[in-house]
C-alpha atoms as a PDB file:
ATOM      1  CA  UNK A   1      28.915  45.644 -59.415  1.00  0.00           C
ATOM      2  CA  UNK A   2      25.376  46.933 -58.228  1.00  0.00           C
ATOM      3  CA  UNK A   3      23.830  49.356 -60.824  1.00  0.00           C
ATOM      4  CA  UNK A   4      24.007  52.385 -58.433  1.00  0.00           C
ATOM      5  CA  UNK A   5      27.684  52.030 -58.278  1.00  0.00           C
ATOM      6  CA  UNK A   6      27.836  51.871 -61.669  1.00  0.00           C
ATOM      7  CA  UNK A   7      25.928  55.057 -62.208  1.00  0.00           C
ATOM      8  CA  UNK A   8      28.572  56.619 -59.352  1.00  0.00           C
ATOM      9  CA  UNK A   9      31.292  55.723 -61.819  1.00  0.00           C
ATOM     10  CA  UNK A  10      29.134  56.993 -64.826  1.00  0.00           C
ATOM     11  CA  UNK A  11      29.270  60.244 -62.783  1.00  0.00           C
ATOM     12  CA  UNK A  12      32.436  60.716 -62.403  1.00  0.00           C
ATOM     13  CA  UNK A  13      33.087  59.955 -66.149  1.00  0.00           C
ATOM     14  CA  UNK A  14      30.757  63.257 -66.754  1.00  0.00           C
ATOM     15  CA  UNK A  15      33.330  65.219 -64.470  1.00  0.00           C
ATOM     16  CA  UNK A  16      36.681  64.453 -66.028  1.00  0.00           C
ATOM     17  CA  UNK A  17      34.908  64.893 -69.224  1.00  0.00           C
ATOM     18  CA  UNK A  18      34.294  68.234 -68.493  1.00  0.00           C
ATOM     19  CA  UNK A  19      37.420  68.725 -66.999  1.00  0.00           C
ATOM     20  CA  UNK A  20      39.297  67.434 -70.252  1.00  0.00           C
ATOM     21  CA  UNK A  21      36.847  69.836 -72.421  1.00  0.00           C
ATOM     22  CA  UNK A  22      36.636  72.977 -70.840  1.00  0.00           C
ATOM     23  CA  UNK A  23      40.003  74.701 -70.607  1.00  0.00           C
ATOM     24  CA  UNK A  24      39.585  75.615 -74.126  1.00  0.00           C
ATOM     25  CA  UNK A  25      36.021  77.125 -73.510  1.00  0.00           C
ATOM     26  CA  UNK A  26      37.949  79.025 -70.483  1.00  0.00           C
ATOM     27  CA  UNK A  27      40.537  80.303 -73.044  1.00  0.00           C
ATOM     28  CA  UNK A  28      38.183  81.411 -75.608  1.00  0.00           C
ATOM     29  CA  UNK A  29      36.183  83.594 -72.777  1.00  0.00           C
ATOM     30  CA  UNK A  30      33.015  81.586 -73.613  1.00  0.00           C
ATOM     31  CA  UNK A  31      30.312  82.627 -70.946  1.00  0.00           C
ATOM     32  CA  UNK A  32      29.825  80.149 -68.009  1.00  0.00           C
ATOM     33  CA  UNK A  33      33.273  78.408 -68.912  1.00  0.00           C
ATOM     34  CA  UNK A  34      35.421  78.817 -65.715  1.00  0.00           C
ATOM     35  CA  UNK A  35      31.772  78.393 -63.387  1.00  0.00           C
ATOM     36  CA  UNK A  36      30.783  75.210 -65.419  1.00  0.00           C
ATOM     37  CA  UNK A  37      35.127  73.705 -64.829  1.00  0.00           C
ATOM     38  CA  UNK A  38      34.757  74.756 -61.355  1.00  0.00           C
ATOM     39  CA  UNK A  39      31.841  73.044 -60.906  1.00  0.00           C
ATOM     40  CA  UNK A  40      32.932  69.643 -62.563  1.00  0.00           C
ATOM     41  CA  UNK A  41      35.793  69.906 -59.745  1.00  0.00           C
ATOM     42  CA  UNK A  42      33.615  70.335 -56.855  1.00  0.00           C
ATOM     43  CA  UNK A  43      31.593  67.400 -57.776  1.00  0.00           C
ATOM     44  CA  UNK A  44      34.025  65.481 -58.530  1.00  0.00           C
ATOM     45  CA  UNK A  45      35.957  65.971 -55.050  1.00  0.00           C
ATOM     46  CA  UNK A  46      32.508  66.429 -53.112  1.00  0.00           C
ATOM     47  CA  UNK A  47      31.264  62.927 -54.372  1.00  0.00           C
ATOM     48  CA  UNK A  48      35.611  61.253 -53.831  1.00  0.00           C
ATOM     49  CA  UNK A  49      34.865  62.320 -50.159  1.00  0.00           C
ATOM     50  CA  UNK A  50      31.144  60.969 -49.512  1.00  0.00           C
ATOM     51  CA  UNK A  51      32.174  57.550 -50.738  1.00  0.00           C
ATOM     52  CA  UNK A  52      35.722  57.629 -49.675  1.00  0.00           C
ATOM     53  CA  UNK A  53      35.497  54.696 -46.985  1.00  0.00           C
ATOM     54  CA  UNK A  54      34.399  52.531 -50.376  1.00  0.00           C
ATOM     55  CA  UNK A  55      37.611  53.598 -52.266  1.00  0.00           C
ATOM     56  CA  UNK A  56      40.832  52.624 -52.926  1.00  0.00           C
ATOM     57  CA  UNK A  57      42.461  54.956 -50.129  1.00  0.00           C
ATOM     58  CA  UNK A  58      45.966  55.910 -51.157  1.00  0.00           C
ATOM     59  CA  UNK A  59      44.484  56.580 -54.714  1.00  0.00           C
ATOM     60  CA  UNK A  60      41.572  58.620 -53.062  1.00  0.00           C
ATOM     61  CA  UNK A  61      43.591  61.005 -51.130  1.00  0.00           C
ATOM     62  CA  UNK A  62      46.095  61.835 -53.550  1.00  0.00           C
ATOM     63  CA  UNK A  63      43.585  62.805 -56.093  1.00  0.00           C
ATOM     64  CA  UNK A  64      41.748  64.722 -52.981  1.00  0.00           C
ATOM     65  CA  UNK A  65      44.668  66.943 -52.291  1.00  0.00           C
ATOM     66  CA  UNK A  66      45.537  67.461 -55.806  1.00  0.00           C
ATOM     67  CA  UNK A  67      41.540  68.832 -56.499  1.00  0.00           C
ATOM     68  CA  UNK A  68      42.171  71.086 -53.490  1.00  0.00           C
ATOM     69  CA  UNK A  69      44.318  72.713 -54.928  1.00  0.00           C
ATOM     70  CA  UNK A  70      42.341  72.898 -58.465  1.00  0.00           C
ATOM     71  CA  UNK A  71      39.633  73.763 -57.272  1.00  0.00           C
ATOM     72  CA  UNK A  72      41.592  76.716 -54.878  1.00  0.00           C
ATOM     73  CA  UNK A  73      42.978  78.286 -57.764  1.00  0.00           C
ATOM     74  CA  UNK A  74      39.715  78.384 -60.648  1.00  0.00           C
ATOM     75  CA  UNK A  75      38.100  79.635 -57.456  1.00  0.00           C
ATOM     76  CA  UNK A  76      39.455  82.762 -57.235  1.00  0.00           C
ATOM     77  CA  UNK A  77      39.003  83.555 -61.189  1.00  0.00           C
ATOM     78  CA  UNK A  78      35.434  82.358 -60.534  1.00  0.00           C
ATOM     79  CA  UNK A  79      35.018  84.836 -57.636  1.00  0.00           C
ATOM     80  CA  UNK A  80      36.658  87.628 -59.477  1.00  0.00           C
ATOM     81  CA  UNK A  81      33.804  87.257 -62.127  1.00  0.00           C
ATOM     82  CA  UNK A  82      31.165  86.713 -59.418  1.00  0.00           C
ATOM     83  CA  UNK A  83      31.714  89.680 -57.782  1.00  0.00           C
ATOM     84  CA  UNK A  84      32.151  92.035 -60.917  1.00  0.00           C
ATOM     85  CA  UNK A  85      28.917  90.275 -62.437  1.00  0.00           C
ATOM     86  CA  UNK A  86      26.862  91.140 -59.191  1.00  0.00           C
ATOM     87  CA  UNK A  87      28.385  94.774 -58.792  1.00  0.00           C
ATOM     88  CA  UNK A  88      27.370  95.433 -62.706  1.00  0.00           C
ATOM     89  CA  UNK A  89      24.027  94.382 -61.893  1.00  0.00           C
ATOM     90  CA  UNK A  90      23.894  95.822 -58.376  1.00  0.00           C
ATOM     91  CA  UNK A  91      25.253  99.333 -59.989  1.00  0.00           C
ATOM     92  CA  UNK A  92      23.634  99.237 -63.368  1.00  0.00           C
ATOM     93  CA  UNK A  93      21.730 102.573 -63.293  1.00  0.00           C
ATOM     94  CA  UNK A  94      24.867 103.883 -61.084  1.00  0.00           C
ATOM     95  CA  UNK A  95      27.220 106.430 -63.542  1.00  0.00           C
ATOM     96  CA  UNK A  96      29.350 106.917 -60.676  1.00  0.00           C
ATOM     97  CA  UNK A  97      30.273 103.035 -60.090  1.00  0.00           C
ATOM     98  CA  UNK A  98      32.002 103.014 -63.475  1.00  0.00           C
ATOM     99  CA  UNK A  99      35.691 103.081 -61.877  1.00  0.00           C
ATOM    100  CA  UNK A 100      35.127 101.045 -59.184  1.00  0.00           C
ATOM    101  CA  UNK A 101      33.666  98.393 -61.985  1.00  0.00           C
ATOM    102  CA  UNK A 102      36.456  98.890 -64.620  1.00  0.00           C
ATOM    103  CA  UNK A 103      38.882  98.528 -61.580  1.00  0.00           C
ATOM    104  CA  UNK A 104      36.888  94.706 -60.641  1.00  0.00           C
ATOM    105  CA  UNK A 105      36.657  93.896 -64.826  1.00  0.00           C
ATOM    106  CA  UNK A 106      40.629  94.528 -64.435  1.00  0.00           C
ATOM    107  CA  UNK A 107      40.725  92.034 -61.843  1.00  0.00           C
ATOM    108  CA  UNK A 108      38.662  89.515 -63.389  1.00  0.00           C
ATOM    109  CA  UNK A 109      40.824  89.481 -66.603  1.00  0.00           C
ATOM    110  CA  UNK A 110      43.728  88.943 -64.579  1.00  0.00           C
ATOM    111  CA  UNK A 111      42.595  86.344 -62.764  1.00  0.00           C
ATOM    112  CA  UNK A 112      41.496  84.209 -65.776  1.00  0.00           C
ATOM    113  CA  UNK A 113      44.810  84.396 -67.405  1.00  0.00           C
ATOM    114  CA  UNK A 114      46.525  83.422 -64.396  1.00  0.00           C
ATOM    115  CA  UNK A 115      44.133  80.331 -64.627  1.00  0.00           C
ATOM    116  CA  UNK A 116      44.339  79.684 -68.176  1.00  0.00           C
ATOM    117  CA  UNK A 117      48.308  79.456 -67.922  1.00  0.00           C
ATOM    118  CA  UNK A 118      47.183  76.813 -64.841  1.00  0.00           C
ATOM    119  CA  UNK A 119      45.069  74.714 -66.899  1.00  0.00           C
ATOM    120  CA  UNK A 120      47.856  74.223 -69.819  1.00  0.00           C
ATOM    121  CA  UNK A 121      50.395  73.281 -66.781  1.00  0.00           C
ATOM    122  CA  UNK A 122      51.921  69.659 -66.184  1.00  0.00           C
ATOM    123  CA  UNK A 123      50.199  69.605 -62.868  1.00  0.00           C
ATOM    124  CA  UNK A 124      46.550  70.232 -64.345  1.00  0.00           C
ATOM    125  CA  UNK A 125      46.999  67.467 -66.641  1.00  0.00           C
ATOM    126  CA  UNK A 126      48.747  64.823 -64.310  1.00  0.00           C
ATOM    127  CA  UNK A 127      45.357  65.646 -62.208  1.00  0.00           C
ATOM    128  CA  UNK A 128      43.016  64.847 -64.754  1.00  0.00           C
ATOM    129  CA  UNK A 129      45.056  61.818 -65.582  1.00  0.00           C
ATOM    130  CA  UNK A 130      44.795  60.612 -61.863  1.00  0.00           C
ATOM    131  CA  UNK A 131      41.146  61.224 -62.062  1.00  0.00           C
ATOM    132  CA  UNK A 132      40.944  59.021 -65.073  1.00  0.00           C
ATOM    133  CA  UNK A 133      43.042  56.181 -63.560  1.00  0.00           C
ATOM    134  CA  UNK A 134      41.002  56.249 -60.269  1.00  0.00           C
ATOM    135  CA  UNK A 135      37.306  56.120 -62.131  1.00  0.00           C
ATOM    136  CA  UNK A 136      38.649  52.814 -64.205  1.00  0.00           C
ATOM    137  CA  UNK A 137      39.174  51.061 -60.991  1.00  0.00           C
ATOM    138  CA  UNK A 138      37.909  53.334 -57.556  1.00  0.00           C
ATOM    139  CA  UNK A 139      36.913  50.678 -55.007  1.00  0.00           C
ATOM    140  CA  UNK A 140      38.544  49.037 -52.521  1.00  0.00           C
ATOM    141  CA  UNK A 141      39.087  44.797 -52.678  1.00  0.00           C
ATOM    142  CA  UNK A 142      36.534  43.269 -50.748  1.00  0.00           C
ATOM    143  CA  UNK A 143      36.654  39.372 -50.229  1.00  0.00           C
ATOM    144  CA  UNK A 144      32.798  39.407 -49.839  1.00  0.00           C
ATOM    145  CA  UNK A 145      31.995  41.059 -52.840  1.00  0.00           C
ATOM    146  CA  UNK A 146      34.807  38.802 -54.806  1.00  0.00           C
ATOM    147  CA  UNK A 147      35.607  42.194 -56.587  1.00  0.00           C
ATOM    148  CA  UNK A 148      32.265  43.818 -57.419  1.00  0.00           C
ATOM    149  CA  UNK A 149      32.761  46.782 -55.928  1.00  0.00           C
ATOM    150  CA  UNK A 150      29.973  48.378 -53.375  1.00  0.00           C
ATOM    151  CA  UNK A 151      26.365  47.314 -53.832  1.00  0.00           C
ATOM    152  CA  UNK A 152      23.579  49.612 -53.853  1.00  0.00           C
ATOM    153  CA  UNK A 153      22.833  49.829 -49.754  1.00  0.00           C
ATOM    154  CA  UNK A 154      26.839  50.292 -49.294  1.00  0.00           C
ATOM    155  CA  UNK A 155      26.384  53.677 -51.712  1.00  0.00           C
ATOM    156  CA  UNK A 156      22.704  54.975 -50.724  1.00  0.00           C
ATOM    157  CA  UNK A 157      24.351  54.819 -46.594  1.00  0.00           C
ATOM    158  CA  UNK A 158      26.914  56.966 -47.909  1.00  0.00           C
ATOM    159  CA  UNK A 159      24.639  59.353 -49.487  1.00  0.00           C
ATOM    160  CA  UNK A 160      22.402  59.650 -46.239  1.00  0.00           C
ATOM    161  CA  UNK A 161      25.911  60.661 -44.290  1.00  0.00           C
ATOM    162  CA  UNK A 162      26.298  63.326 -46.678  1.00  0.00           C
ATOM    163  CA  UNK A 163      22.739  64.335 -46.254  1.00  0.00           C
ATOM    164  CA  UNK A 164      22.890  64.038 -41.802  1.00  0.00           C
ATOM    165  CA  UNK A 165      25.496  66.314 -42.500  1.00  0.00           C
ATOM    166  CA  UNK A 166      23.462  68.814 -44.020  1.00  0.00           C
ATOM    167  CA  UNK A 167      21.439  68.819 -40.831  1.00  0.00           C
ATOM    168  CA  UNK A 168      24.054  68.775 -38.112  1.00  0.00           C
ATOM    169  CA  UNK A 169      25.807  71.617 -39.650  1.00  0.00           C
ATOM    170  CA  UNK A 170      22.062  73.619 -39.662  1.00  0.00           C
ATOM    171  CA  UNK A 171      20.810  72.856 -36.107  1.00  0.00           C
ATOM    172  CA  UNK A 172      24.842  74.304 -35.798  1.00  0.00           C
ATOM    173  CA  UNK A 173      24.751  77.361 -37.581  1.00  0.00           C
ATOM    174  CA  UNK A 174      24.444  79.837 -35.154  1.00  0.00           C
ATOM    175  CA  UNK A 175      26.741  77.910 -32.827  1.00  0.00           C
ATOM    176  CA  UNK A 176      29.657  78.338 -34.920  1.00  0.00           C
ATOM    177  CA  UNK A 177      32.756  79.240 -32.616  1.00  0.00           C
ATOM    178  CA  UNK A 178      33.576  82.007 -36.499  1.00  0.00           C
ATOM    179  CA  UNK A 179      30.379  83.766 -36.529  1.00  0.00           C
ATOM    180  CA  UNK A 180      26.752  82.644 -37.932  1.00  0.00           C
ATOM    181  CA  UNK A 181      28.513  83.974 -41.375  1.00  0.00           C
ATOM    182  CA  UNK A 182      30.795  80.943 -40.440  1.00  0.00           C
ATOM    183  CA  UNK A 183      28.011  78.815 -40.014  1.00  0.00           C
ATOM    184  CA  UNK A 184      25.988  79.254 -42.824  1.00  0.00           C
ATOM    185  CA  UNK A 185      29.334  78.545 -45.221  1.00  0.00           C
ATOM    186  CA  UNK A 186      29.130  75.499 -44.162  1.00  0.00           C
ATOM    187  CA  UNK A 187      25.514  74.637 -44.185  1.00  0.00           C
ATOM    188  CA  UNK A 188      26.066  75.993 -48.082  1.00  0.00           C
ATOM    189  CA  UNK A 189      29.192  73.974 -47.957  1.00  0.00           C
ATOM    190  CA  UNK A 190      27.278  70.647 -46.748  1.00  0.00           C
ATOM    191  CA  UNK A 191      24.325  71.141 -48.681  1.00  0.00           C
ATOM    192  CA  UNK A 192      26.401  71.156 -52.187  1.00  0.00           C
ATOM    193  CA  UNK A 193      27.811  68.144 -50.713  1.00  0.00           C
ATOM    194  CA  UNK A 194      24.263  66.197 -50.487  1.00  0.00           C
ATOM    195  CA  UNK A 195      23.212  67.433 -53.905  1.00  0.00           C
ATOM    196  CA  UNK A 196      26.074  65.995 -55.483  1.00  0.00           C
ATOM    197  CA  UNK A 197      25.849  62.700 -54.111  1.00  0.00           C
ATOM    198  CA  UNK A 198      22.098  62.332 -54.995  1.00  0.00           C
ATOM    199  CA  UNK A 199      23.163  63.503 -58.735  1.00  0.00           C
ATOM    200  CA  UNK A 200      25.578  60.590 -58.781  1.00  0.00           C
ATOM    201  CA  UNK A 201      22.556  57.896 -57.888  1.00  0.00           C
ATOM    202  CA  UNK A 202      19.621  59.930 -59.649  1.00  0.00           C
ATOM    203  CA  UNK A 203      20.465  58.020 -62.609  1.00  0.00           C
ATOM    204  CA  UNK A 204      19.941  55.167 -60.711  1.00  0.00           C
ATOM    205  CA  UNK A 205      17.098  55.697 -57.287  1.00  0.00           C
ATOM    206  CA  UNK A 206      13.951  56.708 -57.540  1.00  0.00           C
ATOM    207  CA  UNK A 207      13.431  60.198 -56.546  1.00  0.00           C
ATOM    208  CA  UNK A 208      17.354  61.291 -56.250  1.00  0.00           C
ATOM    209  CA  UNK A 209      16.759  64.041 -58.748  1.00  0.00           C
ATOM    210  CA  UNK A 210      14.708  65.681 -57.074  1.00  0.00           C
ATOM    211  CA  UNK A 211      16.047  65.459 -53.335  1.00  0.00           C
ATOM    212  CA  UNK A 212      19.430  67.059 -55.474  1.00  0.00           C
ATOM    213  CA  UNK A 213      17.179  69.712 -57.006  1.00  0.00           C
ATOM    214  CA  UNK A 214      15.796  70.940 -53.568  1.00  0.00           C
ATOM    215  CA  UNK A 215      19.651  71.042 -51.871  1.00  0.00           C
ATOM    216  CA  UNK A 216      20.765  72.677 -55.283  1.00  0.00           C
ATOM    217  CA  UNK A 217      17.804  75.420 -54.087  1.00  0.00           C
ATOM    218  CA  UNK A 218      18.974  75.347 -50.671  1.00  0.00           C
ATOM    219  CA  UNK A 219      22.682  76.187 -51.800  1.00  0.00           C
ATOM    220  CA  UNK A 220      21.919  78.763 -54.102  1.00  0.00           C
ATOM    221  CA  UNK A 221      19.718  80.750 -51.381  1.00  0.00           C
ATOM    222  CA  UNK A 222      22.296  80.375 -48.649  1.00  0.00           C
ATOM    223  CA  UNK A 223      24.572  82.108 -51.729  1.00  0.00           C
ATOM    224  CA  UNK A 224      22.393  84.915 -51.705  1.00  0.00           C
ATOM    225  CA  UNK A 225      22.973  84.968 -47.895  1.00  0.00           C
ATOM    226  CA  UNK A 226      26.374  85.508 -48.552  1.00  0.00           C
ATOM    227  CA  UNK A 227      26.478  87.603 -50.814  1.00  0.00           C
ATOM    228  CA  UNK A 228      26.530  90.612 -48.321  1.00  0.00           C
ATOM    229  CA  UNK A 229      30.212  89.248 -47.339  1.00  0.00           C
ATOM    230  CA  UNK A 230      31.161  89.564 -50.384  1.00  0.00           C
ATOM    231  CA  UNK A 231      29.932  92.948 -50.921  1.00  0.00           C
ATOM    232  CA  UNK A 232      31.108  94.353 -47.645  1.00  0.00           C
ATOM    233  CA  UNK A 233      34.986  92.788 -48.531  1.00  0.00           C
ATOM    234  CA  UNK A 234      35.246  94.449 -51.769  1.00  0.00           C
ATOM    235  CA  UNK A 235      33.848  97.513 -50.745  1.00  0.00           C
ATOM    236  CA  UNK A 236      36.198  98.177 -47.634  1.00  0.00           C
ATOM    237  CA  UNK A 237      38.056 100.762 -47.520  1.00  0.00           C
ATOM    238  CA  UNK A 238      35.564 102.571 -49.975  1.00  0.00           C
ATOM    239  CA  UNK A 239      33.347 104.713 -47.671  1.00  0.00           C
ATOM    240  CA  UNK A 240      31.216 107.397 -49.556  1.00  0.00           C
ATOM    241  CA  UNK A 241      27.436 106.871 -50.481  1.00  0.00           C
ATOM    242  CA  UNK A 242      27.645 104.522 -53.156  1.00  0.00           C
ATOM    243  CA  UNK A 243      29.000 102.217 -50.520  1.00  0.00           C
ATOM    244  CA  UNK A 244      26.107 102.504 -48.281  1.00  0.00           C
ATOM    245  CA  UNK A 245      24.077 102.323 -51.234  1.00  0.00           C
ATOM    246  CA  UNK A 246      25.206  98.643 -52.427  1.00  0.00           C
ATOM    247  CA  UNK A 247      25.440  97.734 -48.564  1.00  0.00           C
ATOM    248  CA  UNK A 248      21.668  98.388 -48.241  1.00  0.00           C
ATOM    249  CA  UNK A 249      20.895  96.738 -51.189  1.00  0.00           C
ATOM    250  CA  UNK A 250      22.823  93.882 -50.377  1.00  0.00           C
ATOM    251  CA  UNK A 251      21.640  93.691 -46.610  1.00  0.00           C
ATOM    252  CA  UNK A 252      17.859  94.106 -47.853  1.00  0.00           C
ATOM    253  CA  UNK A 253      18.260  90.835 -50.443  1.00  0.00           C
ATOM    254  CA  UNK A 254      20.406  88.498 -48.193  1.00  0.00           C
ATOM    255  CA  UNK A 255      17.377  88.874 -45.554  1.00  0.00           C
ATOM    256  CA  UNK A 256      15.005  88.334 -47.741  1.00  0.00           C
ATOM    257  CA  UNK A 257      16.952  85.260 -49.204  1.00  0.00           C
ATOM    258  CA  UNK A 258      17.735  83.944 -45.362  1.00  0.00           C
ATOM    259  CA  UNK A 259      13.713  83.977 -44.736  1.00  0.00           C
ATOM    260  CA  UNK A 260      13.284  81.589 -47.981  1.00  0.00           C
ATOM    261  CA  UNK A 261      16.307  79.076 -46.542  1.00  0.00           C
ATOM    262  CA  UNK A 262      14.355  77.307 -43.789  1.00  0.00           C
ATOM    263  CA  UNK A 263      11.525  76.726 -45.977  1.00  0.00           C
ATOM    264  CA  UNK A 264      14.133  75.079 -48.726  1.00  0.00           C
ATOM    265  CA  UNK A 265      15.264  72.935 -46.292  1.00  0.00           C
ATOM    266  CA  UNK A 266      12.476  71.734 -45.120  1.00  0.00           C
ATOM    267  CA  UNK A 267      11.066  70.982 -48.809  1.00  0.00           C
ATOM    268  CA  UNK A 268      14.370  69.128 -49.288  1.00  0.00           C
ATOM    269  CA  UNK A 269      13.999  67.246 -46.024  1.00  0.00           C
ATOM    270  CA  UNK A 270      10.253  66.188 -47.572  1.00  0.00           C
ATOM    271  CA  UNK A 271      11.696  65.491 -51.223  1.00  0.00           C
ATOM    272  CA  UNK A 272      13.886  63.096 -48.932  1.00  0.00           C
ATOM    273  CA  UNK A 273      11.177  61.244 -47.028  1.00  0.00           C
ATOM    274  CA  UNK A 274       8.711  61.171 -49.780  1.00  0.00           C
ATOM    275  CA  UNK A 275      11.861  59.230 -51.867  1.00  0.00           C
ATOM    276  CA  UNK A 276      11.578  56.774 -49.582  1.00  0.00           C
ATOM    277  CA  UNK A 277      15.632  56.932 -49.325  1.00  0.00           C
ATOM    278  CA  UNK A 278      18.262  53.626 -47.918  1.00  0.00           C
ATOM    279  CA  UNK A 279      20.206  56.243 -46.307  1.00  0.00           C
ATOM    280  CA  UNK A 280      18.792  55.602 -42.438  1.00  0.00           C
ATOM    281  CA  UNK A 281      21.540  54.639 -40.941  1.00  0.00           C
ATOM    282  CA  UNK A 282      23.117  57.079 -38.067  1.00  0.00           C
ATOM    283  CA  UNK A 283      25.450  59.358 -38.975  1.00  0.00           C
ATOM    284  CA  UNK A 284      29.036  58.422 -39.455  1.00  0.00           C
ATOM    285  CA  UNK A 285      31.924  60.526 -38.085  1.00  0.00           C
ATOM    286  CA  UNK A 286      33.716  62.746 -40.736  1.00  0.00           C
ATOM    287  CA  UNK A 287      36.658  60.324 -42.399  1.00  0.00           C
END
């Protein structure tokens, strides 16, 4: 097995770790616990799908749907705590947003418990399980490789799909048949997508490390961007001027966050060159 497979594998290890670990953290209400669970999940199934034609397939897909629906339901405790986190601080010198922010703290709690009763379920452990049978044997037979798994151009070509993703979906944005809201999801979407699988090889490639700390940047402005969607959902139906007051706010960062995004991708395009990356070939269709 080539060393950057390896290191793949090593990756994934770090996931289900994390996964096995972290309910209790979640349960105990220690800070950053449901982000840093969600997180594992998403790399997990981000990095399963960029080297999926390299895995065992039935064993790949199973584990796939399964993390879809993980990673559904500690998503919607981890946006109940988003979005009362970034009212607090968006209404912090506010008296009058004290309802509307016991009302979202309500939510939050209820949220978590809902996920801490998933976590301790049959069907949250059988997934981890899966995950831990699929990392002690993930690729597919090949009568080349005489069972070494991938070597190290097989896994950088996948990476470099992941990343020609990154810049279809932004020369795409604002032809998005949803919206350039639409669009820019899925630019965030993609670019999560490319930092994970250079985190998988940085152990591994030269330069990887870097290339995933400029698409972590890119992902975390294009956040900011949509942050205003988030603001405007919970606040419908609330008109009044503390409304228009967080919508201004809100409208005033997310432009000022959308200015710094071309410039992050362009670092991150650099980062990529300057790496001196394997990943040339032309972009693969979705599989």
């Amino acid at each position: 097995m080539s060393k950057t497979a390896s290191r793949v594998e090593g990756y994934w290890i770090e996931q289900i770790g994390l996964m096995r670990e972290l309910p209790a953290a979640v349960t105990a209400n220690e800070p950053e616990s449901i982000h840093d669970l969600r997180a594992a999940g998403r790399r997990l199934k981000a990095t399963i799908r960029v080297y999926r034609p390299l895995l065992r397939p039935q064993l790949a897909e199973a584990l796939l749907a399964e993390l879809d629906w993980y990673n559904s339901e500690l998503g919607r405790a981890r946006d109940a705590e988003v979005i009362h986190e970034h009212m607090a601080e968006l209404f912090a010198d506010r008296a009058d947003a004290k309802p509307l922010l016991d009302e979202l703290a309500g939510e939050q709690e209820s949220l978590r418990q809902e996920a801490i009763t998933i976590l301790g379920g049959d069907r949250a452990a059988a997934l981890v399980d899966l995950a831990g049978v699929m990392v002690a044997q993930p690729w597919r037979r090949s009568k080349a490789r005489k069972g070494k798994g991938p070597t190290r151009e097989q896994i950088m070509r996948r990476v470099g799909w992941a990343e020609q993703r990154v810049g279809k979906a932004w020369q795409e944005v604002d032809a998005h048949p949803e919206g350039r809201w639409a669009g820019l999801h899925l630019l965030r979407r993609r670019a999560k997508a490319a930092r994970y699988a250079y985190e998988s090889v940085a152990a591994a490639r030269s330069g990887a490390a870097a290339t995933a700390r400029y698409y972590a940047e890119l992902a975390d402005l294009l956040g900011m961007v949509q942050d205003a969607v988030i603001v405007e959902r919970v606040l419908a139906g609330r008109p009044g001027e503390l409304t228009e007051y967080a919508l201004d706010e809100q409208r005033r960062r997310s432009q000022a966050a959308e200015k710094r995004v071309a410039d992050a991708r362009k670092s991150a395009t650099a980062s990529t060159a300057d790496s001196g990356r394997l990943a040339t070939a032309p972009a693969q269709p979705p599989v």
